[in-house]
C-alpha atoms as a PDB file:
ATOM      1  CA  UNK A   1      69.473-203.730 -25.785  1.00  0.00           C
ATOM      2  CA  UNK A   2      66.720-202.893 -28.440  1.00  0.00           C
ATOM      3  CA  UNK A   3      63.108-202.225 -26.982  1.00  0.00           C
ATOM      4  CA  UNK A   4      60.236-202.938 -29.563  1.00  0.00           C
ATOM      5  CA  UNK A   5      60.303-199.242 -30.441  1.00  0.00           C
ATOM      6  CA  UNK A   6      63.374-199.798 -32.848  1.00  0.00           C
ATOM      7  CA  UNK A   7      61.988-203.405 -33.810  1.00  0.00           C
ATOM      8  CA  UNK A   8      61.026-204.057 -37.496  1.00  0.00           C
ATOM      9  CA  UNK A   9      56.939-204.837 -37.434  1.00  0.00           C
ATOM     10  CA  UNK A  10      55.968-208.109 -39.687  1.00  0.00           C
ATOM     11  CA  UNK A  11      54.745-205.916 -41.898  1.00  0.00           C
ATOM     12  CA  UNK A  12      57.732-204.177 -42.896  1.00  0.00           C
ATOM     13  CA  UNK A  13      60.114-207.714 -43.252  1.00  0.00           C
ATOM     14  CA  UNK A  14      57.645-210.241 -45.310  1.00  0.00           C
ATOM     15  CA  UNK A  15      58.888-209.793 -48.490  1.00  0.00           C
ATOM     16  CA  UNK A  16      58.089-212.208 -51.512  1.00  0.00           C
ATOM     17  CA  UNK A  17      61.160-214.401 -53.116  1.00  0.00           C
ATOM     18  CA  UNK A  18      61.368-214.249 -56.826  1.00  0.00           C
ATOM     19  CA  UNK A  19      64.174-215.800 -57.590  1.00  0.00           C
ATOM     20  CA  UNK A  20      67.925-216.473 -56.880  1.00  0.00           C
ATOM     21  CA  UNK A  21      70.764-217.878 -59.194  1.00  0.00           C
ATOM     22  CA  UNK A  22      74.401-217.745 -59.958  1.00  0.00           C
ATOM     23  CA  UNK A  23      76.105-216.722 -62.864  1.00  0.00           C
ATOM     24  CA  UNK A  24      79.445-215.956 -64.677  1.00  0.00           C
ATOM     25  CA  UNK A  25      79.217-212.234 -66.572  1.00  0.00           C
ATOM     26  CA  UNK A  26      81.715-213.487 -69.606  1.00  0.00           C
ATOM     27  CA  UNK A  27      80.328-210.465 -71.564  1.00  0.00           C
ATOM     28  CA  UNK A  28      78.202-207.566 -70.921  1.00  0.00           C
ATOM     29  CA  UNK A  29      74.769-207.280 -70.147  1.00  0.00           C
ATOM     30  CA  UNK A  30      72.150-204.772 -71.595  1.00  0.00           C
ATOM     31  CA  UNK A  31      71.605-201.595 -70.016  1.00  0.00           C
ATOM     32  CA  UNK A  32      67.588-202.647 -68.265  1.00  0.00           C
ATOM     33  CA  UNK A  33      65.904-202.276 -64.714  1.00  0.00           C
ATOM     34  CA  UNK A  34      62.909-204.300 -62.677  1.00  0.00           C
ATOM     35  CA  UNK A  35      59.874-203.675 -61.281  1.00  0.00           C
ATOM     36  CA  UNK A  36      61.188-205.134 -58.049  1.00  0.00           C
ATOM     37  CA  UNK A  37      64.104-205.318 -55.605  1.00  0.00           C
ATOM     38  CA  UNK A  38      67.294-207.110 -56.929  1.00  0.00           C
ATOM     39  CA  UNK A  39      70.842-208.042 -54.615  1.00  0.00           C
ATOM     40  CA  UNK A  40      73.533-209.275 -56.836  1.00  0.00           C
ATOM     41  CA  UNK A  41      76.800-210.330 -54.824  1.00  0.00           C
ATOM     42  CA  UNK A  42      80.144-210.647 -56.308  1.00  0.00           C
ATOM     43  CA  UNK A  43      81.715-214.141 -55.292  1.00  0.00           C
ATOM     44  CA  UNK A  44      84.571-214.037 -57.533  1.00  0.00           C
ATOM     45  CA  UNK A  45      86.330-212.210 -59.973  1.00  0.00           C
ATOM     46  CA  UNK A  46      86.277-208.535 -60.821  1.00  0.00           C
ATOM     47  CA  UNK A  47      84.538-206.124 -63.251  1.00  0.00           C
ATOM     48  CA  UNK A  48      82.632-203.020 -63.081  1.00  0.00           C
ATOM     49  CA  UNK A  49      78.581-202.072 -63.225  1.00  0.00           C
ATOM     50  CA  UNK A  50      76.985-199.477 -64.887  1.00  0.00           C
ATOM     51  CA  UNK A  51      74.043-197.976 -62.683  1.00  0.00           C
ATOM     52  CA  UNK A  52      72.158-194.810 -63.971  1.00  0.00           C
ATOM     53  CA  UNK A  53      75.071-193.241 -65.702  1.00  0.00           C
ATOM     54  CA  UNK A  54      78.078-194.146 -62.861  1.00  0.00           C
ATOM     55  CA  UNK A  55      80.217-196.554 -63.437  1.00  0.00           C
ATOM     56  CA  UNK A  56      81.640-198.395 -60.626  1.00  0.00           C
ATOM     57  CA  UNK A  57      84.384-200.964 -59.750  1.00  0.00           C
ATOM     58  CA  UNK A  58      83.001-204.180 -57.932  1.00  0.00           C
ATOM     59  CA  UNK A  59      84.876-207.019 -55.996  1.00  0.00           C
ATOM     60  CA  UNK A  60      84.782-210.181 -54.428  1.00  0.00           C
ATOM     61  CA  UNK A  61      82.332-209.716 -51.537  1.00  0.00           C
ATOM     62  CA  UNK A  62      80.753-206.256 -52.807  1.00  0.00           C
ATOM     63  CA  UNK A  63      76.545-205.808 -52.387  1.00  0.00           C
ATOM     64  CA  UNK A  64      74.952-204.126 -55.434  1.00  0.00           C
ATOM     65  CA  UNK A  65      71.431-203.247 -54.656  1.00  0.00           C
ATOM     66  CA  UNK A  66      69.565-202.445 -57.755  1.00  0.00           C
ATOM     67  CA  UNK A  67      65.817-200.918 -56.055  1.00  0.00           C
ATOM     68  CA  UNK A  68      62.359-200.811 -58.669  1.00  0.00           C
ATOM     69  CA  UNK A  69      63.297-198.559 -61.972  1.00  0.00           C
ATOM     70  CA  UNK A  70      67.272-198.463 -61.469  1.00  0.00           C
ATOM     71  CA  UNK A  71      68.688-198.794 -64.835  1.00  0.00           C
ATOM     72  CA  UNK A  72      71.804-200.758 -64.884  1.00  0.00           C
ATOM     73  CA  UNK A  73      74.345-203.666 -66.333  1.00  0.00           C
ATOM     74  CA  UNK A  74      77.875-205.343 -65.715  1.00  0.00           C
ATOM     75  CA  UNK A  75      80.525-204.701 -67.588  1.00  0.00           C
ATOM     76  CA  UNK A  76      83.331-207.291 -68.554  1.00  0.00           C
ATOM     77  CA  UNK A  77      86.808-206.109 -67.625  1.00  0.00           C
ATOM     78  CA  UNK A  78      88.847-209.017 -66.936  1.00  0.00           C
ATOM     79  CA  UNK A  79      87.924-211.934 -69.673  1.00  0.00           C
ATOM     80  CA  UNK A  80      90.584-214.197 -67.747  1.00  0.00           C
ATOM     81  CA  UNK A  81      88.882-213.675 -64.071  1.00  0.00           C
ATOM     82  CA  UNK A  82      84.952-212.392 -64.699  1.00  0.00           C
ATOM     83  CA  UNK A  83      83.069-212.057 -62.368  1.00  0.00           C
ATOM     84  CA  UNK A  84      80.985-214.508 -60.505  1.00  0.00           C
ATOM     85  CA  UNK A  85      77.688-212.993 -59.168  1.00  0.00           C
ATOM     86  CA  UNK A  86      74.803-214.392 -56.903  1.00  0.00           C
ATOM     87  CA  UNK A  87      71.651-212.666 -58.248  1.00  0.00           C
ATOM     88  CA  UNK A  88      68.164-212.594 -55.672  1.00  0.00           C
ATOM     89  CA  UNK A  89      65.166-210.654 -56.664  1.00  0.00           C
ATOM     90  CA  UNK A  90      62.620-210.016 -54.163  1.00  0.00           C
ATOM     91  CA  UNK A  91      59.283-207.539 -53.889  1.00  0.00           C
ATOM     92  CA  UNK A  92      56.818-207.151 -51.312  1.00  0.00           C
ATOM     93  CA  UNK A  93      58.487-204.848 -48.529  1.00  0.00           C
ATOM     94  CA  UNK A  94      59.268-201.594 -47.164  1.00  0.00           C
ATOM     95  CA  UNK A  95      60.733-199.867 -44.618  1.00  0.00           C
ATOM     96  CA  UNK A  96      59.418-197.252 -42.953  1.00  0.00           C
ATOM     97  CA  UNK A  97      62.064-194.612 -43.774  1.00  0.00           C
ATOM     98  CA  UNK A  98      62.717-195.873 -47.720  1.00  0.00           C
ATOM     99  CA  UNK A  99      60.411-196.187 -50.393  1.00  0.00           C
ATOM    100  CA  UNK A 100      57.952-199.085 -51.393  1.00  0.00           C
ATOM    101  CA  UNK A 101      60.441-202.176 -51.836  1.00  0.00           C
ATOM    102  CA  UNK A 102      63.487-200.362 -51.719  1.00  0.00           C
ATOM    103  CA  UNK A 103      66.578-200.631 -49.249  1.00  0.00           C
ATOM    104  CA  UNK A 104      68.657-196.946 -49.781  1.00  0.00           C
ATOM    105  CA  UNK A 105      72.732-197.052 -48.272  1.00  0.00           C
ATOM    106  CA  UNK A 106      73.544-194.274 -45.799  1.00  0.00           C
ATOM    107  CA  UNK A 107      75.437-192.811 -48.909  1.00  0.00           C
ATOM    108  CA  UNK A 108      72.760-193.394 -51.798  1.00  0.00           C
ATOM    109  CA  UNK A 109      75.524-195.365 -53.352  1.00  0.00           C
ATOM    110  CA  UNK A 110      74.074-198.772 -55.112  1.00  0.00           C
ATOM    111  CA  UNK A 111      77.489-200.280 -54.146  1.00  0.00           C
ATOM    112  CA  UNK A 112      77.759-201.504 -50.228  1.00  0.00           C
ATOM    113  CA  UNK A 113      81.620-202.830 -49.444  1.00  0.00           C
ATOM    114  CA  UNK A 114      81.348-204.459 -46.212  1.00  0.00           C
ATOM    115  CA  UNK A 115      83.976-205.531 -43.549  1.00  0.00           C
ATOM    116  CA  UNK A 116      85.269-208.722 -43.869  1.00  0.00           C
ATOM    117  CA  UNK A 117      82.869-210.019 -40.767  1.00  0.00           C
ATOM    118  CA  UNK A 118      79.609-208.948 -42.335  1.00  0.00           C
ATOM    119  CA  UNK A 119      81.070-210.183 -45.844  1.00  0.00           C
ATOM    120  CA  UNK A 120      81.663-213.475 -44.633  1.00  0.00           C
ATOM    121  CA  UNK A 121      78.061-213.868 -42.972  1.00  0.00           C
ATOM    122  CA  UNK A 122      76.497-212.358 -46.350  1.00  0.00           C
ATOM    123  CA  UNK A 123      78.704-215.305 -48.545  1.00  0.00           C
ATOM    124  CA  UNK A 124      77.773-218.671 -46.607  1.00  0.00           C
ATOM    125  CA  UNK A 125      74.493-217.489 -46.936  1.00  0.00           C
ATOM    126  CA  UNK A 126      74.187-216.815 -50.718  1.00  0.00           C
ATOM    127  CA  UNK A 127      75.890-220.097 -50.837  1.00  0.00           C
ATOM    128  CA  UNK A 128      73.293-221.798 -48.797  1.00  0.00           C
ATOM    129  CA  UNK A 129      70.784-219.969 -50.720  1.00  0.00           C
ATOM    130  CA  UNK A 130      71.929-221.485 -54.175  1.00  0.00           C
ATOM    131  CA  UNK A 131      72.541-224.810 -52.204  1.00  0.00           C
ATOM    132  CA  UNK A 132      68.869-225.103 -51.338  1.00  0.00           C
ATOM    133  CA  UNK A 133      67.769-224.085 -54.844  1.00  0.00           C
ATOM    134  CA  UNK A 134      69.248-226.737 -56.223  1.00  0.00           C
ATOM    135  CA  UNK A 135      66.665-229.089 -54.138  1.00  0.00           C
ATOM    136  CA  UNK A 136      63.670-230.310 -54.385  1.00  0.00           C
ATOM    137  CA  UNK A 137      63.177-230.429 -50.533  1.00  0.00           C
ATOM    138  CA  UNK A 138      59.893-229.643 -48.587  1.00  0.00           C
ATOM    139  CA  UNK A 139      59.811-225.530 -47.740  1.00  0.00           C
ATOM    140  CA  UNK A 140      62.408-224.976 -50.013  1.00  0.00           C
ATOM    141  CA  UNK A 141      60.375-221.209 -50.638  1.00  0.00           C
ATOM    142  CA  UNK A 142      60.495-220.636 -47.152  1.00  0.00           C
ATOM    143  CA  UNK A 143      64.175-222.090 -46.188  1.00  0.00           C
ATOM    144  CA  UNK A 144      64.920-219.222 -49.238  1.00  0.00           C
ATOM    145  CA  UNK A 145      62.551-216.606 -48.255  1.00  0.00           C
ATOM    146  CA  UNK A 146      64.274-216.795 -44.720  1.00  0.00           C
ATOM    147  CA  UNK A 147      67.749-216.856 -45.457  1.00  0.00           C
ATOM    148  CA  UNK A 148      67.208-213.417 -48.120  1.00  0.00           C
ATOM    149  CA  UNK A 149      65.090-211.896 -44.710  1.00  0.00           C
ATOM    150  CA  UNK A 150      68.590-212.957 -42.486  1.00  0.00           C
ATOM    151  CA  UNK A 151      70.419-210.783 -45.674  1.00  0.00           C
ATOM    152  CA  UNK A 152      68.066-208.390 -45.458  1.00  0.00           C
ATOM    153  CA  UNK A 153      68.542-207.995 -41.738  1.00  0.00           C
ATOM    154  CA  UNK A 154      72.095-208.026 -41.688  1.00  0.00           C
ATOM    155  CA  UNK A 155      71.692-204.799 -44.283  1.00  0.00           C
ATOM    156  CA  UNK A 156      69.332-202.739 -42.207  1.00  0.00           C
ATOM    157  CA  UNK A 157      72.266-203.721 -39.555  1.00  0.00           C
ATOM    158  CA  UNK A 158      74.613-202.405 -41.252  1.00  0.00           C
ATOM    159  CA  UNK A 159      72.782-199.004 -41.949  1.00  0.00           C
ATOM    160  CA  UNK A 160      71.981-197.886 -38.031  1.00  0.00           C
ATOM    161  CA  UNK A 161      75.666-198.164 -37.034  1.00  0.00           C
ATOM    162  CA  UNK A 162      77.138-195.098 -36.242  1.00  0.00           C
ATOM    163  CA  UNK A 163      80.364-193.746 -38.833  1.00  0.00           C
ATOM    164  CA  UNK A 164      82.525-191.009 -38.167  1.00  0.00           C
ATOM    165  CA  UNK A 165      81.583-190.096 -34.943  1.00  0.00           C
ATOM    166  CA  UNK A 166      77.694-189.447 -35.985  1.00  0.00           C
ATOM    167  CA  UNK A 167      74.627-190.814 -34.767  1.00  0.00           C
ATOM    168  CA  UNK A 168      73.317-193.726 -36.555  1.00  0.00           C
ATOM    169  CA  UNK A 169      69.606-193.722 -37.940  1.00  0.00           C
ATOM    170  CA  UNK A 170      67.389-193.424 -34.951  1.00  0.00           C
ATOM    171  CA  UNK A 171      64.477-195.563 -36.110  1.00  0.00           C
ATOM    172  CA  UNK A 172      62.309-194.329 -33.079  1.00  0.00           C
ATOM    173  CA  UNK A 173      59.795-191.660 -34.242  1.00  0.00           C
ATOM    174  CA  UNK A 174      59.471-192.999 -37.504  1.00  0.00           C
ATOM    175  CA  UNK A 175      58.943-196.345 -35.800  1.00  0.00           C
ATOM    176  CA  UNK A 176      56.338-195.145 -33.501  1.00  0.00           C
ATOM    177  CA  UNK A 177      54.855-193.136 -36.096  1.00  0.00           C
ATOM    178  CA  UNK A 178      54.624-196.188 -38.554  1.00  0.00           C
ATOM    179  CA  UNK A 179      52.802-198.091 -35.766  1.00  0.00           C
ATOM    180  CA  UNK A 180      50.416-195.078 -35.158  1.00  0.00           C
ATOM    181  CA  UNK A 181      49.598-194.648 -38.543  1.00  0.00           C
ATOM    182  CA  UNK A 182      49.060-198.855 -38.745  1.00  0.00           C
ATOM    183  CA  UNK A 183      46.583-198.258 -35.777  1.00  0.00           C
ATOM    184  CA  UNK A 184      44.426-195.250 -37.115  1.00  0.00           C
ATOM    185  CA  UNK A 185      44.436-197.303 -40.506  1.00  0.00           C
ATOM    186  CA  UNK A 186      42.780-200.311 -38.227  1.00  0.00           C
ATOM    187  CA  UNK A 187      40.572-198.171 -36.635  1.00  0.00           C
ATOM    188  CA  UNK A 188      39.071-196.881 -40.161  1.00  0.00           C
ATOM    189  CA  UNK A 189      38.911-199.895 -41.540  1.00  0.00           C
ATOM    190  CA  UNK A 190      37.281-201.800 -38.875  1.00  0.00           C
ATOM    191  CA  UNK A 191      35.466-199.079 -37.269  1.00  0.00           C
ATOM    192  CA  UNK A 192      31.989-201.180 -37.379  1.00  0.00           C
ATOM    193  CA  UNK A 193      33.642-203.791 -35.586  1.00  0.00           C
ATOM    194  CA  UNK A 194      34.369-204.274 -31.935  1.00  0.00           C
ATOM    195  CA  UNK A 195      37.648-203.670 -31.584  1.00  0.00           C
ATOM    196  CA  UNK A 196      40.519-204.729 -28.516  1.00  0.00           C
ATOM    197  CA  UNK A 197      43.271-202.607 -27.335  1.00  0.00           C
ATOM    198  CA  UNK A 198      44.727-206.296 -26.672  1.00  0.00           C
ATOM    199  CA  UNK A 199      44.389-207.619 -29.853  1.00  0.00           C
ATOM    200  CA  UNK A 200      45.886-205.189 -31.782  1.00  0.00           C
ATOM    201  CA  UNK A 201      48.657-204.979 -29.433  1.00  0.00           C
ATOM    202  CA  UNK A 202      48.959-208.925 -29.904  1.00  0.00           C
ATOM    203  CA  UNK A 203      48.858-208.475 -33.696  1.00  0.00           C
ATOM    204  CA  UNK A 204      51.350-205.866 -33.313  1.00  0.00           C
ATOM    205  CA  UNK A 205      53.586-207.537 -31.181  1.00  0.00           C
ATOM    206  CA  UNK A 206      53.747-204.964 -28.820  1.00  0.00           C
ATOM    207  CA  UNK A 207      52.036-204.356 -25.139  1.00  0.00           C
ATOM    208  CA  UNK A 208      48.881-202.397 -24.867  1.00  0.00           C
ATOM    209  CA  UNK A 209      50.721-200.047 -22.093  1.00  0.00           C
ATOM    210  CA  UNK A 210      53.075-198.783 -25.066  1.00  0.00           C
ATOM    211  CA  UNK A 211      50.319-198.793 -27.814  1.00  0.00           C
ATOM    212  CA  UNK A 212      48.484-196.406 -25.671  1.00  0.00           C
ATOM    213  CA  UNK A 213      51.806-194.449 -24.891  1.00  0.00           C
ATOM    214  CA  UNK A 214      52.892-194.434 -27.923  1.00  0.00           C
ATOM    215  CA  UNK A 215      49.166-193.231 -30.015  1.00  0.00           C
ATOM    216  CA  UNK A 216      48.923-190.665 -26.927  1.00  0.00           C
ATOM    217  CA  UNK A 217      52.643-188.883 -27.920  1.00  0.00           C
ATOM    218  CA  UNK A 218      51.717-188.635 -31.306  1.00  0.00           C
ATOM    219  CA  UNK A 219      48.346-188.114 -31.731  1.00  0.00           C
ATOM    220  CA  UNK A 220      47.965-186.199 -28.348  1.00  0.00           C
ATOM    221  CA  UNK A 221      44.908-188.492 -27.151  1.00  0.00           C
ATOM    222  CA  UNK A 222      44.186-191.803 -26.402  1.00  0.00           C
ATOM    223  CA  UNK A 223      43.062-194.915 -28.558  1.00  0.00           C
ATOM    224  CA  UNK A 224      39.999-195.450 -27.114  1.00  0.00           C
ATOM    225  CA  UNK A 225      39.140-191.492 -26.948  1.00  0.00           C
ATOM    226  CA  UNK A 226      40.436-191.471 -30.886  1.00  0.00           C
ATOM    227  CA  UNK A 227      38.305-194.362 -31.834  1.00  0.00           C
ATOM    228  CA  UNK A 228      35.181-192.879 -30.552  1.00  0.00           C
ATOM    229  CA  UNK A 229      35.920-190.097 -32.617  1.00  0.00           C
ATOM    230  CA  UNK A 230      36.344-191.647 -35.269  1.00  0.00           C
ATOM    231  CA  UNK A 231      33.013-193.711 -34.999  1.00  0.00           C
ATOM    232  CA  UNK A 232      30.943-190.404 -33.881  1.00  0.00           C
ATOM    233  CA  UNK A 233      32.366-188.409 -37.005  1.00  0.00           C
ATOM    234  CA  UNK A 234      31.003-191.308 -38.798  1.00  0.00           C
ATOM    235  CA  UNK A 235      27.387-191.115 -37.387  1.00  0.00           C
ATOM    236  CA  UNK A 236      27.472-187.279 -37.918  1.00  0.00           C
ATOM    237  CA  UNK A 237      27.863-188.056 -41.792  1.00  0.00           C
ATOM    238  CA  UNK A 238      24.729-190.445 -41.665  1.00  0.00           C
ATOM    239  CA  UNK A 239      22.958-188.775 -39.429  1.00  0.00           C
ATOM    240  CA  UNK A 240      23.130-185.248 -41.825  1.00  0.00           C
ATOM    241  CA  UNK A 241      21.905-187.935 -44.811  1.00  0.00           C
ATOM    242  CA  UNK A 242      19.215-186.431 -46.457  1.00  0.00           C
ATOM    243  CA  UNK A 243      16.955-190.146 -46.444  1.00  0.00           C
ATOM    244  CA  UNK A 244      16.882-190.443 -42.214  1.00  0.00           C
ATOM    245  CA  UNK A 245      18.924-193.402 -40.980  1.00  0.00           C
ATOM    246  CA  UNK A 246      17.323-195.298 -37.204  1.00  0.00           C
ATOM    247  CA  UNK A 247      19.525-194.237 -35.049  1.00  0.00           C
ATOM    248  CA  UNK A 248      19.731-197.791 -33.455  1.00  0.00           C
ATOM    249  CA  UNK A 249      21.008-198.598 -37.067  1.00  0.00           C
ATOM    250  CA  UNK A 250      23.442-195.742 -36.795  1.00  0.00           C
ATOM    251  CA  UNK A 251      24.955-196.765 -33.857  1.00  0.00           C
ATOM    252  CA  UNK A 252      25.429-200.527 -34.799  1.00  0.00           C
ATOM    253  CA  UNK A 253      27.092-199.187 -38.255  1.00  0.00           C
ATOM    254  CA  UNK A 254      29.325-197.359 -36.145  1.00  0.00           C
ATOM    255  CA  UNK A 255      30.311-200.108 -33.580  1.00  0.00           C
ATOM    256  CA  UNK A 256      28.029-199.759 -30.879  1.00  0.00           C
ATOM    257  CA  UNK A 257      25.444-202.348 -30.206  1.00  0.00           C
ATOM    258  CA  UNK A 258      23.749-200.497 -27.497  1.00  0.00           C
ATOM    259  CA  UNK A 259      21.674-197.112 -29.008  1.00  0.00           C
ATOM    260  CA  UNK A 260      21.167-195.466 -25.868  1.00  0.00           C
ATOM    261  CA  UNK A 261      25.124-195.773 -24.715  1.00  0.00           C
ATOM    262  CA  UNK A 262      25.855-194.435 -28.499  1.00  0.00           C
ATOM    263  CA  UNK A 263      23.361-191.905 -27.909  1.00  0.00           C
ATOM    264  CA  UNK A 264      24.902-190.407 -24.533  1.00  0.00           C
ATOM    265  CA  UNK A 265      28.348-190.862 -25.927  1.00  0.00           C
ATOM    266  CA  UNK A 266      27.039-188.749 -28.976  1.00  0.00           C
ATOM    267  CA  UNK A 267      25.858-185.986 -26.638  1.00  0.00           C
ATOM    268  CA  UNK A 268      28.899-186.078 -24.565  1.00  0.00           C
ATOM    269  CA  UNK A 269      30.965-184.772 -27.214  1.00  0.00           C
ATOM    270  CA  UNK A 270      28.900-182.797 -29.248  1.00  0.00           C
ATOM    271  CA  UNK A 271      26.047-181.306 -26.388  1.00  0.00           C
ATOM    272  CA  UNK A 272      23.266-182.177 -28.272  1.00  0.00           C
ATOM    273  CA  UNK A 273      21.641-185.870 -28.794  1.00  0.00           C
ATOM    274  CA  UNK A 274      21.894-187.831 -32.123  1.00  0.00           C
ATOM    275  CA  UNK A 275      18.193-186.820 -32.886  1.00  0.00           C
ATOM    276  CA  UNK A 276      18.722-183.081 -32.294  1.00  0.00           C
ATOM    277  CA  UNK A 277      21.841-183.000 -34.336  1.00  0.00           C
ATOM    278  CA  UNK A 278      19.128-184.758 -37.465  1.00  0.00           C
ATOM    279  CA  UNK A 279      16.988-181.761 -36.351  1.00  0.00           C
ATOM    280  CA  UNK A 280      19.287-178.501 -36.222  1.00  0.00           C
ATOM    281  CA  UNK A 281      21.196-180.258 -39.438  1.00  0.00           C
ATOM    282  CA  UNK A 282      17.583-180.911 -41.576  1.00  0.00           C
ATOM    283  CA  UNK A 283      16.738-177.656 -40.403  1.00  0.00           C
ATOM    284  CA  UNK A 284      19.407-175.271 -42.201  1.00  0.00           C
ATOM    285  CA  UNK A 285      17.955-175.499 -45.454  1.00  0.00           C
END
């Protein structure tokens, strides 16, 4: 059973729905790319697609996913039996081992043929997709947005299970890493603020317990010892300011409403107080 270590944050998985429609390829496209993600599915029919300078074959049930800047377009082989092709464009995503709004098969082919289970999940619901598109129903963006996030699910699926006798991608470290780095980003951004161990964890979805494991394994300390840091490095740089800063204002800029607790904390981890660093730093000159 998957812990939240492997889990895919909100952040990665809330991507933005462009569009999705159906369409019969009677003759060839011309050779263009997007600025965003694109799945086209083959529902009937057979032909071939051109994707920076391969050429492949494609079939009923086949995935092509066409990422940001890939240059590609159909080509028409059977005028009797085209194909039939379920187009979705989407932005707004990433995972944390692919680039910006990309989704990259084990094999860096654009072509995914899956087994006849997955192909039969990925069909009824590009059919349900194009179904609800042609309504005018209440949440019809969202109804879309979360059958493409089921698709997009059922692809990241398909990509950690083991072949051959190898491991599967172990989304562990670069999970942990991701959530790290999504942490130390908060604690930059907010570092003025008071901040909760418990409400990032909440935002997170994840327990405080394995926040603070976690930021302790990779950053070799804890949050709270990382944050005051953070906030101290920060009251170092005003505190060396050539016009002098009051060092009650310091210490509220820096997250701490109490001046003398700032100033002991200051001391603590640098030996001398807030007013002797001003002192030894005005003093070099």
């Amino acid at each position: 059973m998957l812990d939240g270590r492997y889990d895919i944050t909100p952040c990665d998985l809330n991507p933005t729905m462009l569009f999705i429609s159906k369409g019969k390829m009677t003759r060839n496209s011309s050779y263009h790319s997007h600025d965003f993600a694109e799945i086209t599915y083959i529902l009937s029919g057979k032909g071939q697609y051109y994707i920076e300078g391969e050429v492949y074959n494609v079939q009923p049930g086949d995935l092509i996913m066409c990422n940001p800047g890939v240059k590609h377009h159909n080509i028409v082989t059977s005028p009797t039996e085209p194909t039939v092709e379920c187009f979705i464009g989407f932005t707004d995503f990433s995972f944390y081992n692919m680039p910006e709004n990309s989704i990259v098969f084990n094999d860096n082919s654009p072509i995914l043929r899956p087994n006849s289970e997955l192909k039969q999940k990925l069909s009824k619901l590009c059919y349900a997709m194009l179904a609800e598109n042609d309504t005018n129903q209440v949440g019809k963006y969202f109804m879309l947005k979360a059958r493409l996030i089921e698709i997009m699910l059922l692809l990241m699926r398909e990509l950690v299970v083991p072949k051959d006798g190898q491991e599967g991608c172990n989304f562990e470290s670069h999970y942990k890493n991701y959530a790290v780095n999504q942490i130390i980003s908060y604690f930059d951004e907010h570092c003025s603020e008071k901040i909760s161990l418990d409400r990032i964890a909440k935002n997170m979805y994840l327990s405080p317990v394995y926040i603070s494991k976690i930021f302790k394994e990779e950053t070799g300390e804890s949050p709270i010892n990382y944050l005051i840091k953070t906030r101290l490095e920060r009251a170092k740089i005003m505190l060396e300011s050539p016009a002098p800063i009051n060092i009650k204002k310091i210490a509220t800029n820096v997250g701490y409403d109490d001046a003398y607790h700032f100033s002991k904390l200051f001391k603590k981890y640098y030996g001398v107080s807030p007013l002797h660093y001003r002192k030894q730093f005005t003093t070099q000159d």
